[in-house]
Protein backbone atom coordinates (compact mmCIF):
# COMPACT_ATOMS: atom_id res chain seq x y z
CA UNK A 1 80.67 90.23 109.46
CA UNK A 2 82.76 93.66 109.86
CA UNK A 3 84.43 92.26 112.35
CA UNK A 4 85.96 89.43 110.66
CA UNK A 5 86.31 91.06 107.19
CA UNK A 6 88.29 94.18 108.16
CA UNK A 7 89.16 93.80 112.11
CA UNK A 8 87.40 96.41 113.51
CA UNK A 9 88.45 96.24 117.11
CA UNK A 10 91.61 96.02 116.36
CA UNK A 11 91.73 98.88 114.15
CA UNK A 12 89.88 100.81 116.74
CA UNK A 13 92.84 99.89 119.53
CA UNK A 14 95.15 101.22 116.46
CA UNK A 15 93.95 104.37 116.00
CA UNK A 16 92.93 105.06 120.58
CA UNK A 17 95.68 106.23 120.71
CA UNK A 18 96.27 108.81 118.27
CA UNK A 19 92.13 109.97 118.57
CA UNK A 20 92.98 110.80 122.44
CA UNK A 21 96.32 112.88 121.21
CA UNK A 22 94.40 114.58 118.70
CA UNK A 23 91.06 115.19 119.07
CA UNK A 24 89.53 114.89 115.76
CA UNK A 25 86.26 115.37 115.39
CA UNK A 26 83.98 112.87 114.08
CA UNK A 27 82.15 113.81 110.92
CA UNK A 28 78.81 112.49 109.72
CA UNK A 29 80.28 111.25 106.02
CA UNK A 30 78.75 113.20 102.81
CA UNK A 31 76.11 111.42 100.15
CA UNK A 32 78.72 111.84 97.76
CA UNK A 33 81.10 109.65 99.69
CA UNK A 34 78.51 107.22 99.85
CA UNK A 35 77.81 107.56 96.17
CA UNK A 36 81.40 106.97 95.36
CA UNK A 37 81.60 104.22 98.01
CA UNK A 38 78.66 102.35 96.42
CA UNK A 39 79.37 103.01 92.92
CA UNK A 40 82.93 101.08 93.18
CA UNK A 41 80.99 98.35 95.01
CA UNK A 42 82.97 98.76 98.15
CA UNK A 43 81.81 95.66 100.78
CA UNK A 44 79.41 97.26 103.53
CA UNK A 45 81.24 96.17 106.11
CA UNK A 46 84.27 98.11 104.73
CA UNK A 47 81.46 101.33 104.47
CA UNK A 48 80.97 100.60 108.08
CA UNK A 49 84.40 100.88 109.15
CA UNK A 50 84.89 103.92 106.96
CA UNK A 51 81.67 105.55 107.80
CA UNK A 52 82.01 104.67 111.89
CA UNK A 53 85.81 106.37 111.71
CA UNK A 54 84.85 109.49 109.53
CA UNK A 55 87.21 112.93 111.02
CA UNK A 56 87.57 116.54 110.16
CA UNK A 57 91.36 115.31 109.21
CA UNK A 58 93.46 112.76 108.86
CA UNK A 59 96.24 111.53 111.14
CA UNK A 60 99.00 108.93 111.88
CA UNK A 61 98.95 105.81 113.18
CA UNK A 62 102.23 104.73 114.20
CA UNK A 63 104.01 106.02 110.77
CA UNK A 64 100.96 105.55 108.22
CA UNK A 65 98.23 108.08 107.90
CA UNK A 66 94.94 107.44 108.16
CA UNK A 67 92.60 109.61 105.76
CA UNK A 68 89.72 111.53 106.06
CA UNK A 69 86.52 109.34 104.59
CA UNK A 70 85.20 112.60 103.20
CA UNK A 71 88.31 112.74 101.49
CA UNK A 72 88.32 109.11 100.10
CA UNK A 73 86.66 109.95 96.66
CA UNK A 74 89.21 112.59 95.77
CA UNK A 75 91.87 111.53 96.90
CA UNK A 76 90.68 108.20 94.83
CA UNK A 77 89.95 109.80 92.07
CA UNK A 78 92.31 111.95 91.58
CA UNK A 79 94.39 111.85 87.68
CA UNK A 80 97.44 110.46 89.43
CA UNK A 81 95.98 108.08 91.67
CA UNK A 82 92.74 106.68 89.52
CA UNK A 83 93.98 103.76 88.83
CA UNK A 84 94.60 102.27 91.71
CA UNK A 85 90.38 102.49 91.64
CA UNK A 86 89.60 100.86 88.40
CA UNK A 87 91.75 98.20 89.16
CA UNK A 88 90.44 97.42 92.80
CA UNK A 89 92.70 99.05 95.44
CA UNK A 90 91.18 101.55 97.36
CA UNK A 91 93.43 103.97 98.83
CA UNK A 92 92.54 104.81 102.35
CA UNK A 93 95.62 106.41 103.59
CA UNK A 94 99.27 106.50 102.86
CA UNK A 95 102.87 105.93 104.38
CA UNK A 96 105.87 108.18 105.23
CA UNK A 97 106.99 108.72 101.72
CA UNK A 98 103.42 109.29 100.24
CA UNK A 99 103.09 105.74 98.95
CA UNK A 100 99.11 105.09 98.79
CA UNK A 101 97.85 102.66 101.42
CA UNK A 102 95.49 100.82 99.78
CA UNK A 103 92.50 97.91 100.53
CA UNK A 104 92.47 95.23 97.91
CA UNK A 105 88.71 94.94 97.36
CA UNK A 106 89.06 91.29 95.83
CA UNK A 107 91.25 90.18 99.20
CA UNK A 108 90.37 93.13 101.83
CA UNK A 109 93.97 92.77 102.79
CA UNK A 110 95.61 96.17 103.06
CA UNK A 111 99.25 96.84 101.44
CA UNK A 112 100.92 100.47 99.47
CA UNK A 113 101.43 100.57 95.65
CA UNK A 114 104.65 102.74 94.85
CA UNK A 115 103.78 106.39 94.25
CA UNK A 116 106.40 107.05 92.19
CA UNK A 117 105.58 104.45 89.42
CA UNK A 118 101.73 105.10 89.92
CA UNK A 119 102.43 108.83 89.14
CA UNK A 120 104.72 109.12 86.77
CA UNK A 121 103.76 107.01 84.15
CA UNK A 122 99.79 107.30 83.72
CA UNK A 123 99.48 103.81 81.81
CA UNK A 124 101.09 101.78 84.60
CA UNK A 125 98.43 99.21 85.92
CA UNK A 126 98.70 100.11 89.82
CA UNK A 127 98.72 96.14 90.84
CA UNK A 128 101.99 95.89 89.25
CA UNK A 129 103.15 98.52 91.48
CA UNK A 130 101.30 97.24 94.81
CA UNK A 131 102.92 95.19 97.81
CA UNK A 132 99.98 93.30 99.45
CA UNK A 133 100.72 92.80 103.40
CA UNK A 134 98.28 90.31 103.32
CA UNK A 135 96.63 91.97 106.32
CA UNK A 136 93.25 93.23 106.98
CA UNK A 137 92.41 96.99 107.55
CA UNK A 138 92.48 96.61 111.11
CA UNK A 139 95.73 94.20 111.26
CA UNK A 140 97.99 96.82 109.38
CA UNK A 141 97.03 99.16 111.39
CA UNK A 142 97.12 97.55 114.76
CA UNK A 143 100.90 96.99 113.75
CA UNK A 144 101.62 99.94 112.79
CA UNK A 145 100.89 101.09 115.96
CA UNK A 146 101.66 98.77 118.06
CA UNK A 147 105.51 97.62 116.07
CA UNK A 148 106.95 101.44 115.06
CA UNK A 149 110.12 100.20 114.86
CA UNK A 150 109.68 97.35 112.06
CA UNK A 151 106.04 97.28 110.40
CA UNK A 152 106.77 98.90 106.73
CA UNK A 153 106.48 102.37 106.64
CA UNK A 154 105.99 102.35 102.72
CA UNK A 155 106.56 100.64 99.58
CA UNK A 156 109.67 99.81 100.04
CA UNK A 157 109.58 98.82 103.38
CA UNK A 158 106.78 96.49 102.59
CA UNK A 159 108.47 94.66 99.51
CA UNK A 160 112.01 93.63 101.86
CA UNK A 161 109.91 92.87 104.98
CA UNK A 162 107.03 90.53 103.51
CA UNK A 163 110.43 89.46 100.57
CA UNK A 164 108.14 90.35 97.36
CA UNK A 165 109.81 92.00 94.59
């Protein structure tokens, strides 16, 4: 079934690349990431993709970075970025401009929700300020490697290329 939720192979051919330019070493992922993981009921098969692609850092994959999965529950639940959480999207990376990447966990298509309204206004539900790609984890980031020159790069990006405002 991880195969078909999230696209694993193809995020694995998405992210060759950048693993064989940078080395990063694989990490066995902490019992509080797997707390947090399980606490915000987050599918298994996504856990397996996280868990199976756990580094010492993050890195890019064509223009969007890819997080650490030891990193996932602060960077989560951090003040500016906790709602994305509560309301379903959890952020797994991010794009050029810092817009979160996010996973819909109702869909488990990927997309960004707009930093700037996320952050600077506290009350803002974050799925007013997200721009779903419709894509699975493994899609986006297959394109972004694979189509630098036109998959969004953030936000923005997103919102002209799949025409949602």
């Amino acid at each position: 079934m991880i195969n078909k939720q999230v696209d694993k192979e193809l995020f694995e051919k998405a992210i060759s690349d950048a693993l064989l330019e940078l080395r990063p070493i694989r990490q066995v992922v902490s019992s509080s990431t797997i707390s947090f993981l399980d606490k915000y009921a987050i599918p298994k098969y996504l856990q397996e993709l996280l868990t199976q692609n756990s580094f010492d850092r993050p890195f890019k994959v064509g223009h969007i970075y890819f997080y650490k999965t030891n990193d996932i529950e602060k960077d989560n639940l951090d003040e500016q970025n906790i709602n994305c959480i509560t309301e379903g999207l959890l952020i797994i990376g991010c794009g050029l401009n810092g817009d979160p990447v996010v996973v819909d966990l109702q869909t488990l298509t990927t997309g960004f929700v707009f930093h700037d309204e996320l952050w600077e206004n506290t009350s803002i539900k974050a799925r007013s300020a997200h721009i779903d790609t419709g894509l699975s984890v493994g899609q986006f980031y297959y394109n972004s490697a694979t189509q630098m020159d036109t998959f969004p790069v953030d936000g923005y990006s997103a919102e002209e290329f799949y025409g949602q405002t």
